[in-house]
Protein backbone atom coordinates (compact mmCIF):
# COMPACT_ATOMS: atom_id res chain seq x y z
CA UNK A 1 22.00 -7.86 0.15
CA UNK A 2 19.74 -7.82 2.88
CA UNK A 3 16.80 -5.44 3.76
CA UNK A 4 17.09 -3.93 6.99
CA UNK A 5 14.31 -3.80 9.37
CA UNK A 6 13.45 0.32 8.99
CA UNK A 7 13.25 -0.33 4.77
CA UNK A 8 10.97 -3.08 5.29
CA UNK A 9 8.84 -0.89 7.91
CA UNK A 10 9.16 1.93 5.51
CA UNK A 11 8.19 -0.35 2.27
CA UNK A 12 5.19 -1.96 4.07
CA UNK A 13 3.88 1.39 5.43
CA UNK A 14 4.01 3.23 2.12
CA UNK A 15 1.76 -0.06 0.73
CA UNK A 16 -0.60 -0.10 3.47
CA UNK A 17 -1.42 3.42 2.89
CA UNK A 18 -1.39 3.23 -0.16
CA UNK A 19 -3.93 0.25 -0.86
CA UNK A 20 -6.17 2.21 2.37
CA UNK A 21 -6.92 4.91 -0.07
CA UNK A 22 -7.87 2.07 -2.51
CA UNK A 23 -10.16 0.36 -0.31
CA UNK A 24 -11.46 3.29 0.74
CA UNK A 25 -12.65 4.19 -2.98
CA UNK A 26 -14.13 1.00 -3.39
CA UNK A 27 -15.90 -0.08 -0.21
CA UNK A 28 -17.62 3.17 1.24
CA UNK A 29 -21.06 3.34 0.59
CA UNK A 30 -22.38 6.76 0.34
CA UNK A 31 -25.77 8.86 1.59
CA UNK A 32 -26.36 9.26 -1.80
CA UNK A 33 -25.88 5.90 -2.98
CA UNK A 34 -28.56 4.56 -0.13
CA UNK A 35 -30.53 7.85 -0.76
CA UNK A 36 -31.38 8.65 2.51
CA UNK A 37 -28.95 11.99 3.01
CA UNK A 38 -29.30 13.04 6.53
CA UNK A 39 -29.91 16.99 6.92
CA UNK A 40 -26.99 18.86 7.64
CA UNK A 41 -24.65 16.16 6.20
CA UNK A 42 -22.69 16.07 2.59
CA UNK A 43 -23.99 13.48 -0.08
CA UNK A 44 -21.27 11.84 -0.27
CA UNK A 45 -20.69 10.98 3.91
CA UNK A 46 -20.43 7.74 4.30
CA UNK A 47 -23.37 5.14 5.27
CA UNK A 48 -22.21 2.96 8.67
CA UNK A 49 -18.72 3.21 8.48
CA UNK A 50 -16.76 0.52 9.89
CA UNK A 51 -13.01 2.11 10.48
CA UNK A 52 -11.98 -1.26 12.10
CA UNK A 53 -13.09 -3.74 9.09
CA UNK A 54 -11.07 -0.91 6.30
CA UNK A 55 -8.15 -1.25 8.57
CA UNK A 56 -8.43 -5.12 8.83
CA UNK A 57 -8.64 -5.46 4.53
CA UNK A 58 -6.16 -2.89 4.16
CA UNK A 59 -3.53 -5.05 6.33
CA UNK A 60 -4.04 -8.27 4.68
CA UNK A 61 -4.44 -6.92 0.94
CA UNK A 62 -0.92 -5.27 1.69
CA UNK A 63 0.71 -8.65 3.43
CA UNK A 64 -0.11 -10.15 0.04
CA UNK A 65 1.32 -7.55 -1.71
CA UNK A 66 4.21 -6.92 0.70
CA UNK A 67 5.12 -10.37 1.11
CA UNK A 68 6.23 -11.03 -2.58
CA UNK A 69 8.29 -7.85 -3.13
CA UNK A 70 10.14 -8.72 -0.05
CA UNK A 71 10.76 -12.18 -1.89
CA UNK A 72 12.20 -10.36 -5.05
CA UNK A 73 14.59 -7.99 -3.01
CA UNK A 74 16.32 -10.70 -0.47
CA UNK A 75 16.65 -13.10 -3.48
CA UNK A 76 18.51 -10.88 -5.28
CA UNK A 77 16.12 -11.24 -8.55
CA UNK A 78 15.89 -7.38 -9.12
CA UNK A 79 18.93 -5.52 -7.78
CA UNK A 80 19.99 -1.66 -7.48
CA UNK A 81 21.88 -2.64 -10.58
CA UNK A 82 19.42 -4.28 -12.39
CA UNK A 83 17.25 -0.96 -12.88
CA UNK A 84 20.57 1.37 -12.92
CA UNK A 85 19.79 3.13 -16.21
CA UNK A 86 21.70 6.12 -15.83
CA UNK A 87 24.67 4.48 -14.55
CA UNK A 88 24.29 6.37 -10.80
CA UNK A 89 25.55 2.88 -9.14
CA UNK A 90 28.86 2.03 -10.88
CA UNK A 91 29.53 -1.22 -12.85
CA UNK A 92 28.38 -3.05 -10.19
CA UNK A 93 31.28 -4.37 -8.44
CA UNK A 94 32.01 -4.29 -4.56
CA UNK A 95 35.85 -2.71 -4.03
């Protein structure tokens, strides 16, 4: 079975935005972390924020992680069947 080109958009998109919100946890350094807060700014804005590198991390963390699922799914490894546990698919065999 072969992925078609709008699961594989859909699969990597959910991933990349996924693993943004992740890098955006770990990599923003704060006002308050450098402890110069700027008046009439929160605490927590961030210190030189650099939208282009995020977006640059965020793509190639998720081609690492994208890459091997896709792996898994064309080779057949894991099918629908395969994690079928309430028997929604049928035995399993093409009529």
């Amino acid at each position: 079975m072969t992925m078609t080109i709008t699961a594989a958009v859909v699969l990597f998109a959910t991933i990349w935005f996924m693993v943004l919100f992740l890098v955006l946890q770990t990599t923003v350094i704060t006002q308050d972390d450098e402890g110069e807060v700027v008046d009439g700014t929160h605490a927590s804005a961030p210190v030189n924020f650099r939208l282009g590198k995020v977006m640059w991390r965020t793509t190639w963390i998720s081609v690492l992680i994208f890459v091997p699922i896709v792996v898994v799914i064309e080779s057949g490894m894991i099918t629908m069947h395969d994690i079928d546990f309430w028997g929604r698919y049928g035995d399993g065999r093409n009529y």
